[in-house]
N, C-alpha and C. Protein backbone atom coordinates (compact mmCIF):
# COMPACT_ATOMS: atom_id res chain seq x y z
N UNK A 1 -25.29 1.42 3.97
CA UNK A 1 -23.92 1.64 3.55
C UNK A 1 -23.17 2.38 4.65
N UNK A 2 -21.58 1.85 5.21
CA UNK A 2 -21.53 2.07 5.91
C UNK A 2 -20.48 3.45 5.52
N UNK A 3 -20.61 4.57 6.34
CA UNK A 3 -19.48 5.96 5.83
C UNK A 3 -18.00 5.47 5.37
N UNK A 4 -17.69 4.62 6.35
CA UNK A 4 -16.01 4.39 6.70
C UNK A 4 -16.10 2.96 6.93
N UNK A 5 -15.10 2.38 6.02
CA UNK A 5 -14.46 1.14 7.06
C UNK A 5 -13.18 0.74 6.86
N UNK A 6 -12.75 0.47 7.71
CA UNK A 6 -11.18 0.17 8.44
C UNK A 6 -10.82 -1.63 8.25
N UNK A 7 -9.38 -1.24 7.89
CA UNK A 7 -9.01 -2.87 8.55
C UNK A 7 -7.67 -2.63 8.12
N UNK A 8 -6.77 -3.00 8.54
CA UNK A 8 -5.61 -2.90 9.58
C UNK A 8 -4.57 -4.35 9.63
N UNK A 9 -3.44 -4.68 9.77
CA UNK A 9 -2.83 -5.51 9.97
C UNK A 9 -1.20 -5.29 9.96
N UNK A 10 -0.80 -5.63 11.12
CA UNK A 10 0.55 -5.09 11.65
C UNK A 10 1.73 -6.50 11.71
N UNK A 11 2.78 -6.39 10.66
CA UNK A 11 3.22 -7.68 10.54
C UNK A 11 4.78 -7.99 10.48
N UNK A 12 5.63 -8.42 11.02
CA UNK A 12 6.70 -8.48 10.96
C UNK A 12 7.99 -7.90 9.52
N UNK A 13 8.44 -6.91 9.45
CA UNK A 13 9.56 -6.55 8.94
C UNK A 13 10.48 -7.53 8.14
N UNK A 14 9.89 -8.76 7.48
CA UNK A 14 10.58 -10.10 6.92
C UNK A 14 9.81 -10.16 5.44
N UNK A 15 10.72 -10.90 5.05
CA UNK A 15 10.27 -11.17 3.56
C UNK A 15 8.94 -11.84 3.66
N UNK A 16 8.70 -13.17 4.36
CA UNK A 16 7.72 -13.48 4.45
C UNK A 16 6.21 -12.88 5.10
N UNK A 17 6.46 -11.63 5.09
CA UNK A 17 5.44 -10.60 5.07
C UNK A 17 4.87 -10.13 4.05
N UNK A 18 5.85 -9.88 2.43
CA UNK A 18 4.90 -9.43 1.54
C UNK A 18 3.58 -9.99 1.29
N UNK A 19 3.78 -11.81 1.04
CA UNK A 19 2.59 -12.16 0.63
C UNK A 19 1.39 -12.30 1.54
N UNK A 20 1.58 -12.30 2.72
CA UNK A 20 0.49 -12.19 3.69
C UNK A 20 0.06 -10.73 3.70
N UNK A 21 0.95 -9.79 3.48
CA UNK A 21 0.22 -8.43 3.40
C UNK A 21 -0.79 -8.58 2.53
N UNK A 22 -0.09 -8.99 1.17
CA UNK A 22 -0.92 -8.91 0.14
C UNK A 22 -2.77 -10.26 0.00
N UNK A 23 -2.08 -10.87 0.37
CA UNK A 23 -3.11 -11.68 0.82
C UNK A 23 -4.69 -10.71 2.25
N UNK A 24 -4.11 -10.06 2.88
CA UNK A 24 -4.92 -9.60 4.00
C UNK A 24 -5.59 -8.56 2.91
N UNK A 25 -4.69 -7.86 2.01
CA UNK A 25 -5.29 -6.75 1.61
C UNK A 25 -6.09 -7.32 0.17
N UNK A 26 -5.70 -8.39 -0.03
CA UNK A 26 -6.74 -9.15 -1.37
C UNK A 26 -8.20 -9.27 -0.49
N UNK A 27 -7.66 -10.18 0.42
CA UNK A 27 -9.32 -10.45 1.29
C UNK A 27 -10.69 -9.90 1.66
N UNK A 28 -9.74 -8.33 2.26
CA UNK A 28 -10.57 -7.28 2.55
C UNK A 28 -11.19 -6.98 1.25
N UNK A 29 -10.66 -6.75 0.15
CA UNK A 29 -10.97 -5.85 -0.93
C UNK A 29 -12.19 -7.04 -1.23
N UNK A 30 -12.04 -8.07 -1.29
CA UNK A 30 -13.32 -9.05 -1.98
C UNK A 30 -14.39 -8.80 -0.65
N UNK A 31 -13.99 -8.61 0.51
CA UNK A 31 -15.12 -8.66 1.60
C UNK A 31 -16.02 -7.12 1.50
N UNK A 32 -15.34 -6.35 1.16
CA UNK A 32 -15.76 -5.09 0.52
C UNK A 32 -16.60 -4.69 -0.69
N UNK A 33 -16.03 -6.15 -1.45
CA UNK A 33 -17.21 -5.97 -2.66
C UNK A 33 -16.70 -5.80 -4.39
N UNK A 34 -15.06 -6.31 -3.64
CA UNK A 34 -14.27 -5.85 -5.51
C UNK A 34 -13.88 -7.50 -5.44
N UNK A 35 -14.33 -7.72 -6.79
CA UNK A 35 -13.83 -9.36 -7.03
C UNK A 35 -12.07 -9.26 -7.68
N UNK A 36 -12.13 -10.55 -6.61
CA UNK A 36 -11.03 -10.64 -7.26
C UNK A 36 -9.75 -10.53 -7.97
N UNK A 37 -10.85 -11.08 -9.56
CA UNK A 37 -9.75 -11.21 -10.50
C UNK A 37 -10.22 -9.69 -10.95
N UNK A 38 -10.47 -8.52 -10.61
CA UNK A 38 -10.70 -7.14 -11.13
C UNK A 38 -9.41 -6.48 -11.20
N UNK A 39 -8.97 -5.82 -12.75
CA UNK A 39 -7.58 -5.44 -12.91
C UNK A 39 -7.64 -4.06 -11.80
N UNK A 40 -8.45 -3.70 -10.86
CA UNK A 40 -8.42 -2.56 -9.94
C UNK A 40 -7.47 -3.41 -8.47
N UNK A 41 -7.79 -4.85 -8.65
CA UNK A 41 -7.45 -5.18 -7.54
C UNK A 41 -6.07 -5.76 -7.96
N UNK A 42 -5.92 -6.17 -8.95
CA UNK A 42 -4.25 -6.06 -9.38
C UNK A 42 -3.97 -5.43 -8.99
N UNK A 43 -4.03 -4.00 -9.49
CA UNK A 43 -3.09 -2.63 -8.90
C UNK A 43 -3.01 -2.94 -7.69
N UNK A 44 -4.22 -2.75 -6.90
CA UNK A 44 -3.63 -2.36 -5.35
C UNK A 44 -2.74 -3.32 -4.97
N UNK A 45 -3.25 -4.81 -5.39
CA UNK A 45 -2.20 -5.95 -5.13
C UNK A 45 -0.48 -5.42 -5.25
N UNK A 46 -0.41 -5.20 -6.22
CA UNK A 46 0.81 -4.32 -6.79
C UNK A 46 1.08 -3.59 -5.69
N UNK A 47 0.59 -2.83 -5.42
CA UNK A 47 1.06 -1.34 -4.76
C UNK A 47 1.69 -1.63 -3.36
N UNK A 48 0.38 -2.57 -2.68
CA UNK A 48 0.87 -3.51 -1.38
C UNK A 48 1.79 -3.68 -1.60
N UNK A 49 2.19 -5.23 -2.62
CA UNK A 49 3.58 -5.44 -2.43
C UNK A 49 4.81 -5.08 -2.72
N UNK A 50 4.72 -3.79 -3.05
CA UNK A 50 5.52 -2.70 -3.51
C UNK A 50 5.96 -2.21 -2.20
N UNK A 51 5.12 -1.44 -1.71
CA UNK A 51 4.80 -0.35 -0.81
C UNK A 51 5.65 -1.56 0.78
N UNK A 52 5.04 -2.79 1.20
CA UNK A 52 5.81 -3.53 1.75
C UNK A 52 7.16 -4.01 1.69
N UNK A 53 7.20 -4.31 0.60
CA UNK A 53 9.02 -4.85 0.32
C UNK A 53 9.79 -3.81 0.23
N UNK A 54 9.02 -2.11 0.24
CA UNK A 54 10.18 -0.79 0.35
C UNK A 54 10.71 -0.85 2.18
N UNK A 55 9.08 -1.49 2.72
CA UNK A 55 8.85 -1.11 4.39
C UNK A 55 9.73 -2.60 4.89
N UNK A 56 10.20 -3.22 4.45
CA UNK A 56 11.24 -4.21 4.42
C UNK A 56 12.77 -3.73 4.35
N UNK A 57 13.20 -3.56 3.08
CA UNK A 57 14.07 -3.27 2.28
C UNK A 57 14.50 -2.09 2.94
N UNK A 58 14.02 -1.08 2.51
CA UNK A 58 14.98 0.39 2.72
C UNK A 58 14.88 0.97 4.42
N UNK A 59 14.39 0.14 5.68
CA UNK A 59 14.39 0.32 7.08
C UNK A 59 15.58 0.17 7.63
N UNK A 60 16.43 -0.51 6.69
CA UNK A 60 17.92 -0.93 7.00
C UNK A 60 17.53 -1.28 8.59
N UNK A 61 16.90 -2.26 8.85
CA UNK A 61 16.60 -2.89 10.91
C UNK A 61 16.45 -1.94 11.28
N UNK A 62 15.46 -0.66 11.52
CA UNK A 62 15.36 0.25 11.98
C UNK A 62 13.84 0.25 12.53
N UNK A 63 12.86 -0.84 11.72
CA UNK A 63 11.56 -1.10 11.69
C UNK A 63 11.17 -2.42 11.71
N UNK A 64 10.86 -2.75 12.87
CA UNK A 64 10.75 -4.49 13.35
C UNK A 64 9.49 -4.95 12.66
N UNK A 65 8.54 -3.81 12.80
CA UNK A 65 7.44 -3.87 11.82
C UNK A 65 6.87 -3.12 11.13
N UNK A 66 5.84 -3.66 10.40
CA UNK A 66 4.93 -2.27 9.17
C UNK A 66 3.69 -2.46 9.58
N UNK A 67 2.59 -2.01 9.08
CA UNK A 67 1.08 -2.03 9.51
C UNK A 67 0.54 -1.25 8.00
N UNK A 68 -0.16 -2.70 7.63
CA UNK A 68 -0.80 -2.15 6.27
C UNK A 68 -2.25 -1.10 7.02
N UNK A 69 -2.75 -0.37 6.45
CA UNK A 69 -3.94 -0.15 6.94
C UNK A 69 -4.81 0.33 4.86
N UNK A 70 -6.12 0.10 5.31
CA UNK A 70 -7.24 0.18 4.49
C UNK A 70 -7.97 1.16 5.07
N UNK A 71 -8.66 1.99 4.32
CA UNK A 71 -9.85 2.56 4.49
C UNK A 71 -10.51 3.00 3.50
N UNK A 72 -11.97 2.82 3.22
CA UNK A 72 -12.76 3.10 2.17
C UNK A 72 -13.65 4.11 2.69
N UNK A 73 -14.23 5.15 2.20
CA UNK A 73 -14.73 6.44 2.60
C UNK A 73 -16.05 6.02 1.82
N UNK A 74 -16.90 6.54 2.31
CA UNK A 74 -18.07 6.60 2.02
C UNK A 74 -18.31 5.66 0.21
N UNK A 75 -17.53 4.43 0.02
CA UNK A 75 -17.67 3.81 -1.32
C UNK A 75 -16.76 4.79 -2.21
N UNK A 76 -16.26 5.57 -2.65
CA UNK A 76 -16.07 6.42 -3.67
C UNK A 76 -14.61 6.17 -3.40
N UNK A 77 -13.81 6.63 -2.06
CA UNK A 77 -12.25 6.27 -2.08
C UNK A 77 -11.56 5.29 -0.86
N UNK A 78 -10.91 4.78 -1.54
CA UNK A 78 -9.91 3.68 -0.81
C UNK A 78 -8.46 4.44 -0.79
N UNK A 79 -8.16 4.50 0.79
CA UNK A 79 -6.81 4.75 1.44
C UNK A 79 -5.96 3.69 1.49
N UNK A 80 -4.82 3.48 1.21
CA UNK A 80 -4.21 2.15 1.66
C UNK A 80 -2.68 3.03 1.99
N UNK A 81 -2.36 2.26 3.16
CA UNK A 81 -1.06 3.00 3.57
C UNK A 81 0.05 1.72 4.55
N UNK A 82 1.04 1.99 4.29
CA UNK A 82 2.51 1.23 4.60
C UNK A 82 2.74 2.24 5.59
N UNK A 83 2.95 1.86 7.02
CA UNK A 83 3.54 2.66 7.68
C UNK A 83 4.53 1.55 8.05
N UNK A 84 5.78 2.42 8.55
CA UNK A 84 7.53 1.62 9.15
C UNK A 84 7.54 2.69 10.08
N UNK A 85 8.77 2.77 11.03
CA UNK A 85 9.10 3.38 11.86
C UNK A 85 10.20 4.09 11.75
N UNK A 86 10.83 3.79 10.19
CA UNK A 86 12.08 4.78 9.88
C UNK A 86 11.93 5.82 9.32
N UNK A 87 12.63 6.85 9.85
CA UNK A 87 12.40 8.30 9.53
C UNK A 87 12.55 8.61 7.68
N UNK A 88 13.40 7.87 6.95
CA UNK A 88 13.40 8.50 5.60
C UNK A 88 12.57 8.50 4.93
N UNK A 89 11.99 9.02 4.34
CA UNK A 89 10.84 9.46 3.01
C UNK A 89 11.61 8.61 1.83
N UNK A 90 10.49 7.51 1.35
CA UNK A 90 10.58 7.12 0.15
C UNK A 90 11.50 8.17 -1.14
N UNK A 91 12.18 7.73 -1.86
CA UNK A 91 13.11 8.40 -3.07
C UNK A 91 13.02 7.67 -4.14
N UNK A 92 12.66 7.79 -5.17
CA UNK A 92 13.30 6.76 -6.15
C UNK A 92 14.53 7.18 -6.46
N UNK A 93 15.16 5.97 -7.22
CA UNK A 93 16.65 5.83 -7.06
C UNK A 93 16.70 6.06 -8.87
N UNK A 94 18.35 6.64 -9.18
CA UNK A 94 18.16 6.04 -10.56
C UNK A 94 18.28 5.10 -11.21
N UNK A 95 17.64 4.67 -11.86
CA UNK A 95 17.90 3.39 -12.83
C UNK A 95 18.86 3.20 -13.80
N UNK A 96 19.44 2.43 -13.06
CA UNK A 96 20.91 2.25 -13.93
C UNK A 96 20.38 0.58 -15.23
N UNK A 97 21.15 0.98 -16.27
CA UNK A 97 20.95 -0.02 -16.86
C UNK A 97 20.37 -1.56 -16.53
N UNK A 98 21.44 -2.45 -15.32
CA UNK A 98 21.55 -3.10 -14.93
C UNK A 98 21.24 -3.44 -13.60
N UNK A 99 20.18 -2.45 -13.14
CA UNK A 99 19.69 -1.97 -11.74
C UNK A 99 18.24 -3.21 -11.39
N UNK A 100 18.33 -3.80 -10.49
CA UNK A 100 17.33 -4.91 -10.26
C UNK A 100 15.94 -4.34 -9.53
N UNK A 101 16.50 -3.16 -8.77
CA UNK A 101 15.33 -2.15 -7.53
C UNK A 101 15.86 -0.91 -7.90
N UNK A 102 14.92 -0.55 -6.95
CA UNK A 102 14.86 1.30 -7.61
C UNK A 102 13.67 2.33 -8.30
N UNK A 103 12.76 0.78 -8.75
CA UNK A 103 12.17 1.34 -9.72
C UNK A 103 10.91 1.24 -8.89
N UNK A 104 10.34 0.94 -7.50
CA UNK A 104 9.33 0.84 -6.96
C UNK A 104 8.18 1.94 -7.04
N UNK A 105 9.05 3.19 -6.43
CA UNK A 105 8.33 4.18 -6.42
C UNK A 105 7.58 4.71 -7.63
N UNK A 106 8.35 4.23 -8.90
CA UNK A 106 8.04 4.88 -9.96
C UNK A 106 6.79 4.22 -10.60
N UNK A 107 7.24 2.89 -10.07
CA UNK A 107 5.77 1.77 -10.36
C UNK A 107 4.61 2.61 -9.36
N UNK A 108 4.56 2.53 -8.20
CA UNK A 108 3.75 2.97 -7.44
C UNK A 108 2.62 4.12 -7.98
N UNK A 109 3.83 4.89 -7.91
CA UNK A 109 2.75 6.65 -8.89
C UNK A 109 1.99 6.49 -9.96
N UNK A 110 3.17 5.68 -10.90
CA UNK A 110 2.40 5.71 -12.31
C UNK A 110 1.07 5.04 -12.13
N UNK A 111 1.20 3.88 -11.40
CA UNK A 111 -0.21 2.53 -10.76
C UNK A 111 -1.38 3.86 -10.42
N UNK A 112 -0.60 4.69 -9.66
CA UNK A 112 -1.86 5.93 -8.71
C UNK A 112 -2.20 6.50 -9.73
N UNK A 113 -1.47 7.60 -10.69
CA UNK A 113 -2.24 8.30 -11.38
C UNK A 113 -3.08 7.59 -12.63
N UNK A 114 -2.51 6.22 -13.02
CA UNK A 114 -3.63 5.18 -14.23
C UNK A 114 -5.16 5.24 -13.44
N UNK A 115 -4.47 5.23 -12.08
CA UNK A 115 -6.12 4.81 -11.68
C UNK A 115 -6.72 5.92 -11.30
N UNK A 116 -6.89 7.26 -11.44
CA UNK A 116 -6.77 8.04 -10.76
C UNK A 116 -6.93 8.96 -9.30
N UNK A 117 -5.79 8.08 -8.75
CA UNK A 117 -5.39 8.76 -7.62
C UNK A 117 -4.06 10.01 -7.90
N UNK A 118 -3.31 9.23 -5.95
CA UNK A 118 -2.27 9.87 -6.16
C UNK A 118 -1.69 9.16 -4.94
N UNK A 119 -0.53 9.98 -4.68
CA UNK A 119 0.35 9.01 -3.75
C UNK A 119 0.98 10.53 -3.08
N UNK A 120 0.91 10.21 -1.11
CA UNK A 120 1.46 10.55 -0.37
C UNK A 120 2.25 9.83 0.83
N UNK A 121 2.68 11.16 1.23
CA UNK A 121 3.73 10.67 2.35
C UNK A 121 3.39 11.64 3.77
N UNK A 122 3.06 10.62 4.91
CA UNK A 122 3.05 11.70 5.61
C UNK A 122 3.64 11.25 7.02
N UNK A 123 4.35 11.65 8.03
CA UNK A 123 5.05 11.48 9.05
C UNK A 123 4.23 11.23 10.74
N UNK A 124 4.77 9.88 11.26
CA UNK A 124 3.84 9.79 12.16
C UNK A 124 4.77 10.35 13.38
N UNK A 125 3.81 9.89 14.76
CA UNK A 125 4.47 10.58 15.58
C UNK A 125 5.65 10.38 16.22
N UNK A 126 5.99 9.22 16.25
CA UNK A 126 6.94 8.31 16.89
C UNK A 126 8.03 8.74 16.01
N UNK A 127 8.10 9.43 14.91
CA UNK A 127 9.48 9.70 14.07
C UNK A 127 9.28 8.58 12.50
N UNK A 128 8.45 7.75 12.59
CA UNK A 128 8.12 6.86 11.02
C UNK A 128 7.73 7.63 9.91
N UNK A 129 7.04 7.19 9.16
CA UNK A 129 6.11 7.88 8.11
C UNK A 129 5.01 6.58 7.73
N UNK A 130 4.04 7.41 6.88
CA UNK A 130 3.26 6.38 6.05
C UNK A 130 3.24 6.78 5.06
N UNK A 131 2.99 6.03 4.10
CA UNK A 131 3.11 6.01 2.43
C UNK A 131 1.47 5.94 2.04
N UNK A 132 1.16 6.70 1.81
CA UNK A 132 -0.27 6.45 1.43
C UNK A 132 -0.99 6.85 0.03
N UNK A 133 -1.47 5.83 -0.80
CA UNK A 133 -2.22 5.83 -1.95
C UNK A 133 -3.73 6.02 -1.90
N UNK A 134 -4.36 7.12 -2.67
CA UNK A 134 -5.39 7.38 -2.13
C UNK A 134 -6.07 6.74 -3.82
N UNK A 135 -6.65 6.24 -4.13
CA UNK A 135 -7.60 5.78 -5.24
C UNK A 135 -9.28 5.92 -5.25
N UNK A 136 -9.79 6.13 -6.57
CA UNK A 136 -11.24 5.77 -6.56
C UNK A 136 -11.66 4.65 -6.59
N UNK A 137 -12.88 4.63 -5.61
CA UNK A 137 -13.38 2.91 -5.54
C UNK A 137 -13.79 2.31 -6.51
N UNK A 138 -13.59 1.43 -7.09
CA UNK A 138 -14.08 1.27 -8.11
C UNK A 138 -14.58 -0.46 -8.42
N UNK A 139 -15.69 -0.36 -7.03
CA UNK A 139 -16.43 -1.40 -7.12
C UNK A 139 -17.52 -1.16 -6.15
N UNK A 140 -19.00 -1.69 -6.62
CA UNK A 140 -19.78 -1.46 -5.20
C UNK A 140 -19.71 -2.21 -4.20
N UNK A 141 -20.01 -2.18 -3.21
CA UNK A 141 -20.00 -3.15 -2.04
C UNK A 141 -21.38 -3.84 -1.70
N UNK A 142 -21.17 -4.73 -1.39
CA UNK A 142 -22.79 -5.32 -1.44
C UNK A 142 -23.68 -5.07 -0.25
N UNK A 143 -24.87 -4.67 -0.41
CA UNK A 143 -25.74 -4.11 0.36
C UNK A 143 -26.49 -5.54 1.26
C-alpha cells in the first residue's frame, strides 16, 4: 500500500472543461479502488463539478486555467483541490428567490460535512488560491 498518491490535471478555463475534469477525477477514483456507481463517488463527482464551473465562472478571464489535483494519504483521506489564478476567495452569494447560481458553495460544504470532511481555502504563490475538500476514504484500494 502505497503512503500517498497523486494525480493531477491542468485544463483550460472553458465550459468544456467541467466534464473532462469530472471524468479525470471519476477515473482516478475507480483506478484507486472506489467503484463507480458508489454514492461516495457521486459526491466528489459533485464537488469537482462544482468546484470547476466556480474556477470557470467567478475568474471573470483572469484564469486561462485550473488544475484539478487528487491526493489520497495513506487510504484513510482524499484531498481534492480546484486551483485558478484569481486572487478572490470563494463567497457564497445570497439566494434570491429566482437566483439560478450562488448556491455552489453551499452545496460544496454541506457535500463535505455529510461525508465527513471539510472544506478549505488556501492561497498559492503566484497570487491564486485552491479550494480544497479534504474527505474520508471510503473505499479500499486493491492490493
Amino acid at each position: 500500500m502505497a503512503d500517498r498518491r497523486e494525480a493531477s490535471i491542468t485544463l483550460p478555463s472553458e465550459p468544456v472543461s467541467v466534464p473532462a475534469a469530472r471524468g479525470h477525477v471519476s477515473q482516478v477514483l475507480t483506478e484507486w479502488g472506489l467503484a463507480a456507481d458508489a454514492e461516495f463517488a457521486d459526491a466528489v463527482r459533485l464537488v469537482v463539478s462544482e468546484l470547476a464551473t466556480n474556477a470557470i465562472q467567478h475568474t471573470l478571464g483572469q484564469s486561462p486555467t485550473f488544475t484539478v489535483d487528487l491526493r489520497l494519504e495513506r487510504e484513510e483521506r482524499l484531498f481534492l483541490g480546484v486551483t485558478d489564478s484569481h486572487p478572490r476567495r470563494p463567497r457564497r452569494l445570497p439566494a434570491a428567490v429566482q437566483q439560478d447560481n450562488g448556491r455552489g458553495m453551499a452545496i460544496i460544504r454541506m457535500l463535505a460535512v455529510e461525508c465527513g470532511g471539510r472544506l478549505s481555502v488556501t492561497p498559492t504563490a503566484d497570487g491564486g488560491k485552491t479550494v480544497w475538500i479534504e474527505l474520508p476514504w471510503k473505499a479500499s484500494a486493491p492490493h
